[in-house]
C-alpha atoms as a PDB file:
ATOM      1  CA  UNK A   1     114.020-125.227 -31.333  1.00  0.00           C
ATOM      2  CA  UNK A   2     110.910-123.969 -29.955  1.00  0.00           C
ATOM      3  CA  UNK A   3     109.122-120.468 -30.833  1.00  0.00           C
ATOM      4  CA  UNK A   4     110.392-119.098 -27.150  1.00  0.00           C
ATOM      5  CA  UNK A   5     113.796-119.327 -27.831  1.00  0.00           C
ATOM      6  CA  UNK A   6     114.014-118.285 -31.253  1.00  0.00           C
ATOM      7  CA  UNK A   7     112.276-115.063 -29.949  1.00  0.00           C
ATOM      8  CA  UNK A   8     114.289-114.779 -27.408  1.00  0.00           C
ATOM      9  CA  UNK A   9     117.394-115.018 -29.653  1.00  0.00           C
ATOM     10  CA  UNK A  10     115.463-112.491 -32.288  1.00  0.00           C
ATOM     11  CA  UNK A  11     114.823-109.767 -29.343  1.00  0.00           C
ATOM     12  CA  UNK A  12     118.554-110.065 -28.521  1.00  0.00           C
ATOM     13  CA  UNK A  13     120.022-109.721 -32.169  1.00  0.00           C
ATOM     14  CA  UNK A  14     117.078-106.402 -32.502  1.00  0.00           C
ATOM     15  CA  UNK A  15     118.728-105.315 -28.998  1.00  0.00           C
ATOM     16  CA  UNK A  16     121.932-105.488 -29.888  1.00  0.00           C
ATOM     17  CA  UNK A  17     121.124-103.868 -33.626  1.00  0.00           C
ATOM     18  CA  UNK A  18     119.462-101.466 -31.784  1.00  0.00           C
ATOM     19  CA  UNK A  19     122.033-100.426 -29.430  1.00  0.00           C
ATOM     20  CA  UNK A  20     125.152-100.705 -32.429  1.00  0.00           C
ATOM     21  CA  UNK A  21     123.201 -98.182 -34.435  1.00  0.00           C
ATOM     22  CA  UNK A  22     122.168 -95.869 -31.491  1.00  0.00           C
ATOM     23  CA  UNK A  23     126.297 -95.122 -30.905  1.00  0.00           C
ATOM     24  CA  UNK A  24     127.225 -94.909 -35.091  1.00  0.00           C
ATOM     25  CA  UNK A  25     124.301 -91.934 -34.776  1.00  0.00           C
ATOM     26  CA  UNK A  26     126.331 -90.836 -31.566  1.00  0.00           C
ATOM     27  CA  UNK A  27     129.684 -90.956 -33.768  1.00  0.00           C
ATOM     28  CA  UNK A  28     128.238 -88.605 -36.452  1.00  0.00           C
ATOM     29  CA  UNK A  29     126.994 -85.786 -34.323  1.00  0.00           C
ATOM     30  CA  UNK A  30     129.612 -85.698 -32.410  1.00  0.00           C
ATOM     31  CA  UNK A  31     132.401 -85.952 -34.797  1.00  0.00           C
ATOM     32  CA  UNK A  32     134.050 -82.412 -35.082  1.00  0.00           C
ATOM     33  CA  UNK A  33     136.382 -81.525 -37.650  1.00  0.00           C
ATOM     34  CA  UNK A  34     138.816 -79.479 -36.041  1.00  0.00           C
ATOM     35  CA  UNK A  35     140.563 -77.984 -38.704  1.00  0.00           C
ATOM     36  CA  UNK A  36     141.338 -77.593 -42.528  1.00  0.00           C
ATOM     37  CA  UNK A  37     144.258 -75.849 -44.057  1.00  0.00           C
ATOM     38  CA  UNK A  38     144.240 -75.245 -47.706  1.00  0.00           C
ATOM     39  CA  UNK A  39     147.741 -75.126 -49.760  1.00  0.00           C
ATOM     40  CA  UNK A  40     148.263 -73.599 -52.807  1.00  0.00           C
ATOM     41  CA  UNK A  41     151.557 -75.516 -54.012  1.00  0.00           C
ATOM     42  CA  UNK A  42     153.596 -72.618 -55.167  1.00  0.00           C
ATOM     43  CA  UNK A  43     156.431 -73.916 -56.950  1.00  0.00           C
ATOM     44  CA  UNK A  44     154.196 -76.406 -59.096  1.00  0.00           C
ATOM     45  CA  UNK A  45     151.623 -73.552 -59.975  1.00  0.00           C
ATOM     46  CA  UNK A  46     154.475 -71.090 -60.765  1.00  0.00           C
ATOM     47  CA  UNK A  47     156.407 -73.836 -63.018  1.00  0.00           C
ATOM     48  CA  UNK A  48     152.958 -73.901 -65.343  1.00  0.00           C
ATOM     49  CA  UNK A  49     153.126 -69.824 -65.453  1.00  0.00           C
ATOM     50  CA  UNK A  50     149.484 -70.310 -63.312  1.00  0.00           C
ATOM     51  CA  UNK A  51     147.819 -71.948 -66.098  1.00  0.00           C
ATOM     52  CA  UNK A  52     146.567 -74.010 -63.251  1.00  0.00           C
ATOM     53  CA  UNK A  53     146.703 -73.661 -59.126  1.00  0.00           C
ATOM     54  CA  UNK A  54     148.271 -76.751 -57.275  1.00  0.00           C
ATOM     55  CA  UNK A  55     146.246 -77.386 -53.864  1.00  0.00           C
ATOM     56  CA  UNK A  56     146.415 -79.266 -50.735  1.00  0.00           C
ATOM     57  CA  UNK A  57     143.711 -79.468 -48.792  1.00  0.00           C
ATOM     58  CA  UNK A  58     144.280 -81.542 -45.096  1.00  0.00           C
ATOM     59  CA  UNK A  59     140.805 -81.980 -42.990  1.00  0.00           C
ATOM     60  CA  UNK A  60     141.458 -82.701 -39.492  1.00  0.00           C
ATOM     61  CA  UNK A  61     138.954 -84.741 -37.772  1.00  0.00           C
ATOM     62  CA  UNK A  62     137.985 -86.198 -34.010  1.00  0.00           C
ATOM     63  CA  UNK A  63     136.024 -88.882 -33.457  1.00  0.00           C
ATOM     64  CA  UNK A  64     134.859 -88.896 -29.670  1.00  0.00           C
ATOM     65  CA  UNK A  65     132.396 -91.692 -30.111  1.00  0.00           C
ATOM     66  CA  UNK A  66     132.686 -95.071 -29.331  1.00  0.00           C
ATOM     67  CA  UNK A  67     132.818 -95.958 -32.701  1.00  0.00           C
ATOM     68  CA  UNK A  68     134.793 -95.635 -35.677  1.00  0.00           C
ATOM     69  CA  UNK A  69     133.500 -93.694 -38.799  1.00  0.00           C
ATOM     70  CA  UNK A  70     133.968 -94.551 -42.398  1.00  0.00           C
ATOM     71  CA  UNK A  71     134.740 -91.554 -44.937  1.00  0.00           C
ATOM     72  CA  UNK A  72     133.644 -92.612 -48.041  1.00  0.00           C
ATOM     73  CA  UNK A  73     133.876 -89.204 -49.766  1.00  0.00           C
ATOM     74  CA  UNK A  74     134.438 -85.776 -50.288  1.00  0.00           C
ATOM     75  CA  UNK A  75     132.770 -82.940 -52.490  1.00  0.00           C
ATOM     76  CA  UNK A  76     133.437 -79.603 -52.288  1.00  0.00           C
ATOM     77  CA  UNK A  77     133.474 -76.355 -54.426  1.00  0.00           C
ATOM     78  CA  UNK A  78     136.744 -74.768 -54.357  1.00  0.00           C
ATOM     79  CA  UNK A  79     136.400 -70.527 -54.775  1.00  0.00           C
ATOM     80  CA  UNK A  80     139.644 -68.147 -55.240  1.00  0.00           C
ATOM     81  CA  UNK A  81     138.619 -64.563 -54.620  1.00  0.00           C
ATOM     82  CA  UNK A  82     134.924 -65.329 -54.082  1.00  0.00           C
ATOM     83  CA  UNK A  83     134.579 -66.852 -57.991  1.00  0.00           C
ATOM     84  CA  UNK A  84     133.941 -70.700 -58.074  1.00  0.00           C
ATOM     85  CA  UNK A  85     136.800 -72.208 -59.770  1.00  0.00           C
ATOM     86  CA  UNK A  86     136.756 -75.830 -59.111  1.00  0.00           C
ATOM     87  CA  UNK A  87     134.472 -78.545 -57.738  1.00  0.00           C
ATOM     88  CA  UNK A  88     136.614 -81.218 -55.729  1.00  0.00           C
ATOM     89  CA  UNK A  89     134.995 -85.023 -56.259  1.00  0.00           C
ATOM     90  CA  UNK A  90     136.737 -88.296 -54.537  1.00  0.00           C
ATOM     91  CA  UNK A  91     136.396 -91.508 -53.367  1.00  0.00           C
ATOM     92  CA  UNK A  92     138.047 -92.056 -50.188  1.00  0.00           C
ATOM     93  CA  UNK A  93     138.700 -94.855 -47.723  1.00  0.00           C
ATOM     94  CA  UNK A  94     139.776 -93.259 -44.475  1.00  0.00           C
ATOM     95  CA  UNK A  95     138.466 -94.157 -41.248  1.00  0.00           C
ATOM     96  CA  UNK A  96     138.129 -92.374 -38.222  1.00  0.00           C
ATOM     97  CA  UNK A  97     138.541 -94.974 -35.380  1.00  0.00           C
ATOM     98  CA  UNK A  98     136.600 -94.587 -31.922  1.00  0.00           C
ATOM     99  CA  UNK A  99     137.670 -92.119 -29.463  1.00  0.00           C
ATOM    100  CA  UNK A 100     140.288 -90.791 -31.868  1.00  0.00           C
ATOM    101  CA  UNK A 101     141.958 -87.703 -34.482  1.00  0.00           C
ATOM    102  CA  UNK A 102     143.241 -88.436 -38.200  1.00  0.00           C
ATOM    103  CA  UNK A 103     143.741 -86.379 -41.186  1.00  0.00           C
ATOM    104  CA  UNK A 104     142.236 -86.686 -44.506  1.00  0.00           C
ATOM    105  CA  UNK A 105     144.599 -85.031 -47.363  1.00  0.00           C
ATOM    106  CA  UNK A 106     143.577 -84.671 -50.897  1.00  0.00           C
ATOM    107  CA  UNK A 107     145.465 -82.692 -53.917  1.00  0.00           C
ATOM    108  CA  UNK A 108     143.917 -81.299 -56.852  1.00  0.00           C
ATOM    109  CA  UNK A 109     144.279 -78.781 -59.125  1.00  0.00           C
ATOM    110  CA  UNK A 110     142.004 -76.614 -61.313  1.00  0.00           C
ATOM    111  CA  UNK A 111     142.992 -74.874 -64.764  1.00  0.00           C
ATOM    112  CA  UNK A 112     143.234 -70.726 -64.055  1.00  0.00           C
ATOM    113  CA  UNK A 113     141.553 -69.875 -67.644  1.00  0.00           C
ATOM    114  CA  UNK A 114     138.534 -68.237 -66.067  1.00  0.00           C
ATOM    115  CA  UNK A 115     140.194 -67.220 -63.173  1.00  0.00           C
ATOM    116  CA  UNK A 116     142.493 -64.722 -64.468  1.00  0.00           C
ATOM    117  CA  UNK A 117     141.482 -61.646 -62.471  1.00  0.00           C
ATOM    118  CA  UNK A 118     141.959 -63.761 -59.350  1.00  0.00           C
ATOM    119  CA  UNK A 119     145.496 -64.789 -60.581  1.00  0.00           C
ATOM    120  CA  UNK A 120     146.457 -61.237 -61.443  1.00  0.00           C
ATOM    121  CA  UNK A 121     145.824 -60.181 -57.748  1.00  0.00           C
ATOM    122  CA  UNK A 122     147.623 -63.008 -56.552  1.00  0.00           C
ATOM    123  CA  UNK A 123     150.640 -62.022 -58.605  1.00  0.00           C
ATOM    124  CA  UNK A 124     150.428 -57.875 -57.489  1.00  0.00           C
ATOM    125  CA  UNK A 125     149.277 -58.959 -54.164  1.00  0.00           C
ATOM    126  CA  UNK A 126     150.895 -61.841 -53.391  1.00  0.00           C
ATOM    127  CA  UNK A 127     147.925 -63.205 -51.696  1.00  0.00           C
ATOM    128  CA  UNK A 128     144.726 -64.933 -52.602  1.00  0.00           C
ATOM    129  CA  UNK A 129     141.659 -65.561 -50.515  1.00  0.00           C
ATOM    130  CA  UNK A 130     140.704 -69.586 -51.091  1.00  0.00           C
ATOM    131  CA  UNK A 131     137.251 -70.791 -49.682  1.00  0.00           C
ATOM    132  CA  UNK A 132     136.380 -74.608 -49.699  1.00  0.00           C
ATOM    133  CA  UNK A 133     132.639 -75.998 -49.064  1.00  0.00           C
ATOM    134  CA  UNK A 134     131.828 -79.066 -49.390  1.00  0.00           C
ATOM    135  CA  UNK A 135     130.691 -82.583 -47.700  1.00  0.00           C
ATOM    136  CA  UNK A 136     132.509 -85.837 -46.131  1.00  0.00           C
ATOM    137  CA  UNK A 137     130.096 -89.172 -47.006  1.00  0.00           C
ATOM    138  CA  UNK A 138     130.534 -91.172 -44.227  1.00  0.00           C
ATOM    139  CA  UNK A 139     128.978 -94.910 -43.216  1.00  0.00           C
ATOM    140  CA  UNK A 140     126.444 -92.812 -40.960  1.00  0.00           C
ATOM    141  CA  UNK A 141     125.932 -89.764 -43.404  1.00  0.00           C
ATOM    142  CA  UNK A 142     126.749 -86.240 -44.358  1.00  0.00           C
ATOM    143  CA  UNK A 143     128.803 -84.289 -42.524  1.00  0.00           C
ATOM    144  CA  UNK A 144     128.912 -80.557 -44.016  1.00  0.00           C
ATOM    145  CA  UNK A 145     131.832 -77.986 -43.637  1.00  0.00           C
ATOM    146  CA  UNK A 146     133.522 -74.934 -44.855  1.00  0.00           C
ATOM    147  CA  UNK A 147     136.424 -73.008 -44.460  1.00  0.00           C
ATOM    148  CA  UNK A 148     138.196 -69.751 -45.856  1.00  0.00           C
ATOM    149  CA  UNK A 149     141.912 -69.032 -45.666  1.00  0.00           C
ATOM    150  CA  UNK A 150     144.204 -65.667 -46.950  1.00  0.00           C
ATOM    151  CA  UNK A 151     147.425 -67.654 -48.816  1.00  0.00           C
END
């Protein structure tokens, strides 16, 4: 094979490395998540006497590139009444496919022991004030978020 094919087959490989990458950094800034709800599982917290809070959280996301997104993880600080009471870590394997919505869900829990004031106004009140922020790893990078809900 002589030298001006095997450049021209190495400037078409670059070209088509070059335009793959261009739309996966496309993909991440326009991915939007367009909603998370946080659950505090009530009956399951109530059956330990709130020795620990049972959560849900579901992130909603669009993908209105042209390619598909891998989540790879998710890390987040979980706060109850403004005090840091938990610090979510996981591994995930979810992907977002082109032009496209899913859901990621995770459950947790965290143990209530230095929470107590927060628990004692969710008893009285009835209602807590949960904040989650935190980070999706993805195949293109970091995607940042936050979110604060009355339960």
């Amino acid at each position: 094979m002589n030298i001006g094919i095997k450049l021209l087959i190495g400037a078409a490989g670059a070209g088509l490395l070059y335009t793959f990458l261009k739309k996966k950094k496309a993909a991440l800034e326009n991915i939007g998540i367009t909603k998370i709800d946080v659950y505090i599982d009530l009956p399951k917290t109530q059956a330990v006497f709130y020795s620990k809070i049972f959560y849900r959280i579901k992130i909603e996301l669009f993908n209105s590139a042209d390619v598909k997104i891998d989540i790879r993880s998710i890390e987040a600080k979980i706060l109850l009444n403004g005090m840091q009471i938990g610090v979510l870590e996981s591994n995930l394997k979810t992907i977002i496919p082109a032009k496209s919505r899913n859901s990621i869900n995770v459950s947790a829990s965290v143990n209530t022991g230095n929470a107590i004031t927060s628990i004692i106004d969710i008893i009285t009140e009835g209602k807590a004030t949960i904040a989650i922020n935190g980070s999706l790893g993805t195949d293109l990078g970091i995607i940042e978020f936050q979110k604060e809900t009355i339960v």
